[in-house]
PDB file of N, CA and C in Angstrom:
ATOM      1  N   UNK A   1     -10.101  -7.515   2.819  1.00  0.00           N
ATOM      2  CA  UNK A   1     -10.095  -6.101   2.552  1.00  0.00           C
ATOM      3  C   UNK A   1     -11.463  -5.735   1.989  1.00  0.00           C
ATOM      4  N   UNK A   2     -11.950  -5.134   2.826  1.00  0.00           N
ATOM      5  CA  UNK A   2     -13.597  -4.419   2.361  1.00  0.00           C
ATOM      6  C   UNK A   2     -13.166  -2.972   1.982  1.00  0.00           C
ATOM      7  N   UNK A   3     -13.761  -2.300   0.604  1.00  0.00           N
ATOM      8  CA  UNK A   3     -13.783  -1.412   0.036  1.00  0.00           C
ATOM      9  C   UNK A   3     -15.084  -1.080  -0.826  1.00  0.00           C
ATOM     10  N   UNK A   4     -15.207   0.507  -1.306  1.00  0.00           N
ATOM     11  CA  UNK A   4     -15.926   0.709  -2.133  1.00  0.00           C
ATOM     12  C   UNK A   4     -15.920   0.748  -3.844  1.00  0.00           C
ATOM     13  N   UNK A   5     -16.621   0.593  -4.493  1.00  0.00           N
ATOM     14  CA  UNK A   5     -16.304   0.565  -5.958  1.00  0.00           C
ATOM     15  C   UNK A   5     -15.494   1.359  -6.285  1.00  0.00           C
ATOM     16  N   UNK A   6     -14.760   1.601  -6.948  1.00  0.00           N
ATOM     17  CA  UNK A   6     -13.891   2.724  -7.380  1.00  0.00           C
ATOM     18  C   UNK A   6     -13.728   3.803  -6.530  1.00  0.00           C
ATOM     19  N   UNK A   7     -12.691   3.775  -5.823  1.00  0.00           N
ATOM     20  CA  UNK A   7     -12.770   4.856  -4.472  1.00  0.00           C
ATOM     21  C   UNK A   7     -11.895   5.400  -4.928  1.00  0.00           C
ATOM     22  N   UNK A   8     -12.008   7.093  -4.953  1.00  0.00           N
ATOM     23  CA  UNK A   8     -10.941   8.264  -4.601  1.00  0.00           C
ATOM     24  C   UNK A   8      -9.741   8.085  -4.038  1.00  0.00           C
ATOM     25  N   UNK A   9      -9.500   7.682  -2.525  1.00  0.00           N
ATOM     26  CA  UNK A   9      -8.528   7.478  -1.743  1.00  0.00           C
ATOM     27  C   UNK A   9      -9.039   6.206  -0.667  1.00  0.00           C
ATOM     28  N   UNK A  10      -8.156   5.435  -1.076  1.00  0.00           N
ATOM     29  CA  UNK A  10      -7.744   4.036   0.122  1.00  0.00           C
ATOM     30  C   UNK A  10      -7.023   4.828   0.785  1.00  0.00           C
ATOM     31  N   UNK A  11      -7.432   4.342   2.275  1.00  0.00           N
ATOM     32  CA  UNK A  11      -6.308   4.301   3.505  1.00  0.00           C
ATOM     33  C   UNK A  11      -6.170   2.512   3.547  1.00  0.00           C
ATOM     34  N   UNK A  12      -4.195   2.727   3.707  1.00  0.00           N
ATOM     35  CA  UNK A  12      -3.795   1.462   3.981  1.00  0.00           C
ATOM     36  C   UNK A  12      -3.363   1.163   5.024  1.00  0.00           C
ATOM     37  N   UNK A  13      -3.479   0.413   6.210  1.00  0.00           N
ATOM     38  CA  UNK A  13      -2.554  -0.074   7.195  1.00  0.00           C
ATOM     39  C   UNK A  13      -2.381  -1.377   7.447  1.00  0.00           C
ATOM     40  N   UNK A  14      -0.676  -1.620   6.993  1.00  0.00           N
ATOM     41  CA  UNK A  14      -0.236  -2.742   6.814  1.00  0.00           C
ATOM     42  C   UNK A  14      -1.379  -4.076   6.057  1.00  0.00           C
ATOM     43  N   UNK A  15      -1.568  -4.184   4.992  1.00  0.00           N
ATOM     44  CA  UNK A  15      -2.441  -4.649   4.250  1.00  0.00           C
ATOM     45  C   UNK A  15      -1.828  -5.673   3.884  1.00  0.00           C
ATOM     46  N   UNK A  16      -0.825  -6.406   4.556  1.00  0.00           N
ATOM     47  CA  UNK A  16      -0.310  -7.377   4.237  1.00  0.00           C
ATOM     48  C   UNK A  16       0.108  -8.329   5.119  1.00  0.00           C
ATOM     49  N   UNK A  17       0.138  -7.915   6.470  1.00  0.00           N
ATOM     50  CA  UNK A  17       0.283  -8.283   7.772  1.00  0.00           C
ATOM     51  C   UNK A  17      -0.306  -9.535   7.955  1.00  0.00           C
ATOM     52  N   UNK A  18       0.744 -10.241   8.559  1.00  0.00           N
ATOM     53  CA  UNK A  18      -0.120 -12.155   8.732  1.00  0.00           C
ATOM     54  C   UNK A  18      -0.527 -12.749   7.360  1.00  0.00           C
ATOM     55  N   UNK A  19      -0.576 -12.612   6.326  1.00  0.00           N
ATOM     56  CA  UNK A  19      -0.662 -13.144   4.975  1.00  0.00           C
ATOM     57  C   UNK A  19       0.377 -14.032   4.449  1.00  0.00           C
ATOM     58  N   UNK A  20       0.147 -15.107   3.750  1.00  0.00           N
ATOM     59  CA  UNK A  20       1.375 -15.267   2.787  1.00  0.00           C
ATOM     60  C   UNK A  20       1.208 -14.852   1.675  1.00  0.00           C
ATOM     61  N   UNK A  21       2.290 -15.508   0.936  1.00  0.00           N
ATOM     62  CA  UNK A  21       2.525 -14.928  -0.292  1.00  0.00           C
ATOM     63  C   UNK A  21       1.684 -14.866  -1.222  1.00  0.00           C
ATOM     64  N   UNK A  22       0.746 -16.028  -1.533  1.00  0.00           N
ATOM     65  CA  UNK A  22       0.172 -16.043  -2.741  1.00  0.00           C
ATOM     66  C   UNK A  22      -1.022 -14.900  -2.226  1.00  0.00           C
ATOM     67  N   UNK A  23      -0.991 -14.740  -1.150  1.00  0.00           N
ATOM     68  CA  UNK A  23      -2.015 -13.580  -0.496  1.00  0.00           C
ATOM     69  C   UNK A  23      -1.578 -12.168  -0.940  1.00  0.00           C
ATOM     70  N   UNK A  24      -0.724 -11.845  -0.221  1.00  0.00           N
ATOM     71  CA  UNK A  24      -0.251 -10.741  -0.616  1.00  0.00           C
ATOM     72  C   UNK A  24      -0.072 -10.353  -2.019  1.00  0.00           C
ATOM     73  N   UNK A  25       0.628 -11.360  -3.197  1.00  0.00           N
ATOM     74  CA  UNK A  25       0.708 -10.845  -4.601  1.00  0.00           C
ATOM     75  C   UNK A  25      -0.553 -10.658  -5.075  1.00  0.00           C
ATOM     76  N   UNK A  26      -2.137 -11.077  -4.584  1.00  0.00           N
ATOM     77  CA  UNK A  26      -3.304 -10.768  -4.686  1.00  0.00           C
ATOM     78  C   UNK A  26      -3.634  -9.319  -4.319  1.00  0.00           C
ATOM     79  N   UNK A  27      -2.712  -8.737  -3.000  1.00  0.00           N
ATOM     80  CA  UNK A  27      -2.877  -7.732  -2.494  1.00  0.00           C
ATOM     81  C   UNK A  27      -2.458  -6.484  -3.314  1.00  0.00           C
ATOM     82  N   UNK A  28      -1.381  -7.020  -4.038  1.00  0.00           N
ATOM     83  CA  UNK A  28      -0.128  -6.092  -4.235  1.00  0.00           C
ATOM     84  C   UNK A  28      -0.660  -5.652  -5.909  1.00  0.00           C
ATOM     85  N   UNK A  29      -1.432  -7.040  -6.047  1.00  0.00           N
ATOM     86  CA  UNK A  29      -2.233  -7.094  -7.679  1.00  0.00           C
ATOM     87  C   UNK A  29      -3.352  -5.683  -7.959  1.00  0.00           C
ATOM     88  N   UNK A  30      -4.163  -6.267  -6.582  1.00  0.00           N
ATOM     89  CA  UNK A  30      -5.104  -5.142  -6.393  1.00  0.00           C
ATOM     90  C   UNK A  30      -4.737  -3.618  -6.459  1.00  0.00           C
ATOM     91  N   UNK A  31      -3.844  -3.031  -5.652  1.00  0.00           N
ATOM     92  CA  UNK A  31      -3.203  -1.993  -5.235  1.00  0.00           C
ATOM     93  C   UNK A  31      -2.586  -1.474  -6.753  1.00  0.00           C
ATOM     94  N   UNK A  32      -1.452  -2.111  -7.142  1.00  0.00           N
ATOM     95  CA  UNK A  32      -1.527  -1.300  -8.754  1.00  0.00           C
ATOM     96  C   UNK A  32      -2.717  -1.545  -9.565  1.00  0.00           C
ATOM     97  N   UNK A  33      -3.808  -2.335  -9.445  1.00  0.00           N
ATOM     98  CA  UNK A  33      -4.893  -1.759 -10.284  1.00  0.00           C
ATOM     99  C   UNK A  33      -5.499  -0.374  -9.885  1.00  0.00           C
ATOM    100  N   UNK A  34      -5.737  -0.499  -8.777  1.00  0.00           N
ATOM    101  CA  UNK A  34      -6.340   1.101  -7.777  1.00  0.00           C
ATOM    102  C   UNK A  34      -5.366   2.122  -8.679  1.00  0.00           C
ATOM    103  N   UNK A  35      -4.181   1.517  -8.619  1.00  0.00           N
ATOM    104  CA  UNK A  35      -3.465   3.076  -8.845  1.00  0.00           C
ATOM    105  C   UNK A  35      -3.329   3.427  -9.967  1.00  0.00           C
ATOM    106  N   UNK A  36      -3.318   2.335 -10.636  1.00  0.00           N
ATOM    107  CA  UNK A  36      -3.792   2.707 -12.174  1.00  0.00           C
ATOM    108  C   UNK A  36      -4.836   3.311 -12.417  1.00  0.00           C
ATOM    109  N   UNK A  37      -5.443   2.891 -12.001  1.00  0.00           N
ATOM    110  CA  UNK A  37      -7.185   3.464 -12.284  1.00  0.00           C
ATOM    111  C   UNK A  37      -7.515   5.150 -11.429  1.00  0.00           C
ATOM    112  N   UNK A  38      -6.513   5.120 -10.695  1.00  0.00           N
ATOM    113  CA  UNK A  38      -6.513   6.654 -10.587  1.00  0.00           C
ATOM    114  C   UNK A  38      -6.682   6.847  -8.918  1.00  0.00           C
ATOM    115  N   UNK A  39      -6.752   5.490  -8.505  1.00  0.00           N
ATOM    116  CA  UNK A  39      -7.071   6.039  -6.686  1.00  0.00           C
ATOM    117  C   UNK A  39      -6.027   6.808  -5.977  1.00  0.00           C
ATOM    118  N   UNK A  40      -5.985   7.280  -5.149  1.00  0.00           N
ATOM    119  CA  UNK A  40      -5.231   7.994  -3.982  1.00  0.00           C
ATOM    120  C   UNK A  40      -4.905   6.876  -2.803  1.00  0.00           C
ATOM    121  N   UNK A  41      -3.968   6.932  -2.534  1.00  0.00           N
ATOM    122  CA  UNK A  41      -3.809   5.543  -1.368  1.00  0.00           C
ATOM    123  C   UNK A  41      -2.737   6.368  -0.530  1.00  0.00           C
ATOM    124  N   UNK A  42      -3.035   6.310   0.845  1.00  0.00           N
ATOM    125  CA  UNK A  42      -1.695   6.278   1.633  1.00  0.00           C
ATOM    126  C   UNK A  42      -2.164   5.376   2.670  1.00  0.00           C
ATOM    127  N   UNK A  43      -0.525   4.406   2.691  1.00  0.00           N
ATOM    128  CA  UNK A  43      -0.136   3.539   3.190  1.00  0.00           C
ATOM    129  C   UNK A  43       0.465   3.239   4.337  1.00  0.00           C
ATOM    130  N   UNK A  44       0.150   2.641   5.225  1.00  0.00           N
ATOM    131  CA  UNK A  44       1.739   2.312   6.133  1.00  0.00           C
ATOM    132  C   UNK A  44       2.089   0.902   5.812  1.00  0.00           C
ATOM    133  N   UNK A  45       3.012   0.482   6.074  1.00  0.00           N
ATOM    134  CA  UNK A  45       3.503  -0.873   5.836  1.00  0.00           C
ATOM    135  C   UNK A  45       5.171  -0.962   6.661  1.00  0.00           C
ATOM    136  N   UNK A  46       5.134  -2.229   6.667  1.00  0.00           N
ATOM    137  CA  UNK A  46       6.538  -2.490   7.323  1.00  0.00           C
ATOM    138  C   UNK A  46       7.536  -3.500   6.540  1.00  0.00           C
ATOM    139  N   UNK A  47       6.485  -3.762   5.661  1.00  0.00           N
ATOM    140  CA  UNK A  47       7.440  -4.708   4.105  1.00  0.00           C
ATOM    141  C   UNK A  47       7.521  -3.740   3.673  1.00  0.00           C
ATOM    142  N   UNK A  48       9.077  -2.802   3.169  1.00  0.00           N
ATOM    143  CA  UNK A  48       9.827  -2.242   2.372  1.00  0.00           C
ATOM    144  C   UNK A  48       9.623  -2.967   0.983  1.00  0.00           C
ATOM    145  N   UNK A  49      10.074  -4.402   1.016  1.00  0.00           N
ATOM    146  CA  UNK A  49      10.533  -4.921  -0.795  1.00  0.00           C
ATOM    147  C   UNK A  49       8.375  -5.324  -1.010  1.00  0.00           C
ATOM    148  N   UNK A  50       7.889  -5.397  -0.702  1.00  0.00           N
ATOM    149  CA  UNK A  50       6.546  -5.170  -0.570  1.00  0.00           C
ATOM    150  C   UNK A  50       5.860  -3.691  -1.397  1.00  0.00           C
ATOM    151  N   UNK A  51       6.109  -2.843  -0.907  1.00  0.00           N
ATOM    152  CA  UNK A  51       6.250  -1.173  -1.396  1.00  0.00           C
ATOM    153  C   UNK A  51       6.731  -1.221  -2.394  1.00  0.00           C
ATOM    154  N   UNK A  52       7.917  -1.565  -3.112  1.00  0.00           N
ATOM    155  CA  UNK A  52       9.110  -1.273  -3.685  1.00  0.00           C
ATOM    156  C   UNK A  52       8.179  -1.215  -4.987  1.00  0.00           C
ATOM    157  N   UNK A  53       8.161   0.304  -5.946  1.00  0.00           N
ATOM    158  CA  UNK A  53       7.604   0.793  -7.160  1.00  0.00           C
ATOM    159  C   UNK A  53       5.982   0.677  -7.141  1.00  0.00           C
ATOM    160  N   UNK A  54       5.636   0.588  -5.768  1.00  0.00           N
ATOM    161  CA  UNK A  54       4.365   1.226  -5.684  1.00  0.00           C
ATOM    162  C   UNK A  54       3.835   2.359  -5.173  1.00  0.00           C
ATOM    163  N   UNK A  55       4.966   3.143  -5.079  1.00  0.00           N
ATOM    164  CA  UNK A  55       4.353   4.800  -4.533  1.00  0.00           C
ATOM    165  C   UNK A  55       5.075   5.519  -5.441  1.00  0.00           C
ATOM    166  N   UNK A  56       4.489   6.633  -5.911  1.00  0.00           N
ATOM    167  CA  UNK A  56       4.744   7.622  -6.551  1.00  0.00           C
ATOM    168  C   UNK A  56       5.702   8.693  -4.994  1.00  0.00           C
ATOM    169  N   UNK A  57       5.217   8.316  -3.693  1.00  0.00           N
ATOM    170  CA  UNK A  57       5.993   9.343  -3.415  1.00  0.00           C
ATOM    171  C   UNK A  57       6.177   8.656  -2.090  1.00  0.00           C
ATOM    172  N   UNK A  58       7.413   8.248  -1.201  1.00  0.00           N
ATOM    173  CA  UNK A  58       7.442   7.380  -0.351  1.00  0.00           C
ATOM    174  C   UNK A  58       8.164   8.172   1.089  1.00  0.00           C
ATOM    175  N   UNK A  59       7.690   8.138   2.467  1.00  0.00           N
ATOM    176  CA  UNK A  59       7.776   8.811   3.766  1.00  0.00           C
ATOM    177  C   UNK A  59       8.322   7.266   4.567  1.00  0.00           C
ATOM    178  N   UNK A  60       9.559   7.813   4.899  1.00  0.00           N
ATOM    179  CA  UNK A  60      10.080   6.574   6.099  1.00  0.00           C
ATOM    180  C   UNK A  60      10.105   7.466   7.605  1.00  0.00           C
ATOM    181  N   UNK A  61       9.832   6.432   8.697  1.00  0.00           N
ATOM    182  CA  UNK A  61      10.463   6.869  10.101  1.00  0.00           C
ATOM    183  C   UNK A  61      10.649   6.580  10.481  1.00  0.00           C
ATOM    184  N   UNK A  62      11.684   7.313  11.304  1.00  0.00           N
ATOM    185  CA  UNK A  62      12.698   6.260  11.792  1.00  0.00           C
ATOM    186  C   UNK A  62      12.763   7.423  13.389  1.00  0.00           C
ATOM    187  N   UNK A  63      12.795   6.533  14.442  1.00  0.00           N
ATOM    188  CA  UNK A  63      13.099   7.552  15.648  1.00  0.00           C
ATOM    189  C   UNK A  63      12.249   8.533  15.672  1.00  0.00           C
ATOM    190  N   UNK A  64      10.762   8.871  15.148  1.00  0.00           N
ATOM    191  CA  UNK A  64       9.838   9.574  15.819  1.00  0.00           C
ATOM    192  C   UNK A  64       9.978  10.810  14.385  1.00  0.00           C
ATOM    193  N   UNK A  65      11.098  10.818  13.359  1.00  0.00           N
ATOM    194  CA  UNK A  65      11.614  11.570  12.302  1.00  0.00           C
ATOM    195  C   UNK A  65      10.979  11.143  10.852  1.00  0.00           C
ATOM    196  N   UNK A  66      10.188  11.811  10.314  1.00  0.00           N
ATOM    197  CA  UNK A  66      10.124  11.987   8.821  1.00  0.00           C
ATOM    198  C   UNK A  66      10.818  12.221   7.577  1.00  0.00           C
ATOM    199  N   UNK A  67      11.440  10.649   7.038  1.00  0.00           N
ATOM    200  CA  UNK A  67      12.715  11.382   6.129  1.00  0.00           C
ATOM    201  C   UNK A  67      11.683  10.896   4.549  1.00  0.00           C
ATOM    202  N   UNK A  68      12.087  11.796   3.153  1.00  0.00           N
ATOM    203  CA  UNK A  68      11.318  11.647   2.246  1.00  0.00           C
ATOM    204  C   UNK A  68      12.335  10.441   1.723  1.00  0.00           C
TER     205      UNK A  68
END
């Protein structure tokens, strides 16, 4: 994952994809620091328990449909 110093807004897509675990909890480490620190992130992902209490505001779809 290449980024800039303290960025405004990350775009995420699937940032966890093909990783294992001890990878991803590196990933997942990073991501609540960002959001602590105040970044903007929107995400896609397809790990649900991955996500789980890292968005302040979370968009599923299902069938082409936007449910909050």
């Amino acid at each position: 994952m290449a980024m800039v110093k303290k960025p405004r807004l990350l775009l995420l897509d699937e940032p966890t994809a093909s990783l294992d675990n001890a990878s991803k909890i590196k990933v997942r480490t990073l991501i609540e620091k960002l959001k602590n620190d105040g970044t903007t992130m929107l995400g896609i992902f397809h790990d649900l328990e991955f996500m789980e209490g890292l968005c302040d505001k979370e968009f599923n779809m299902q069938k082409g449909e936007m449910n909050e």
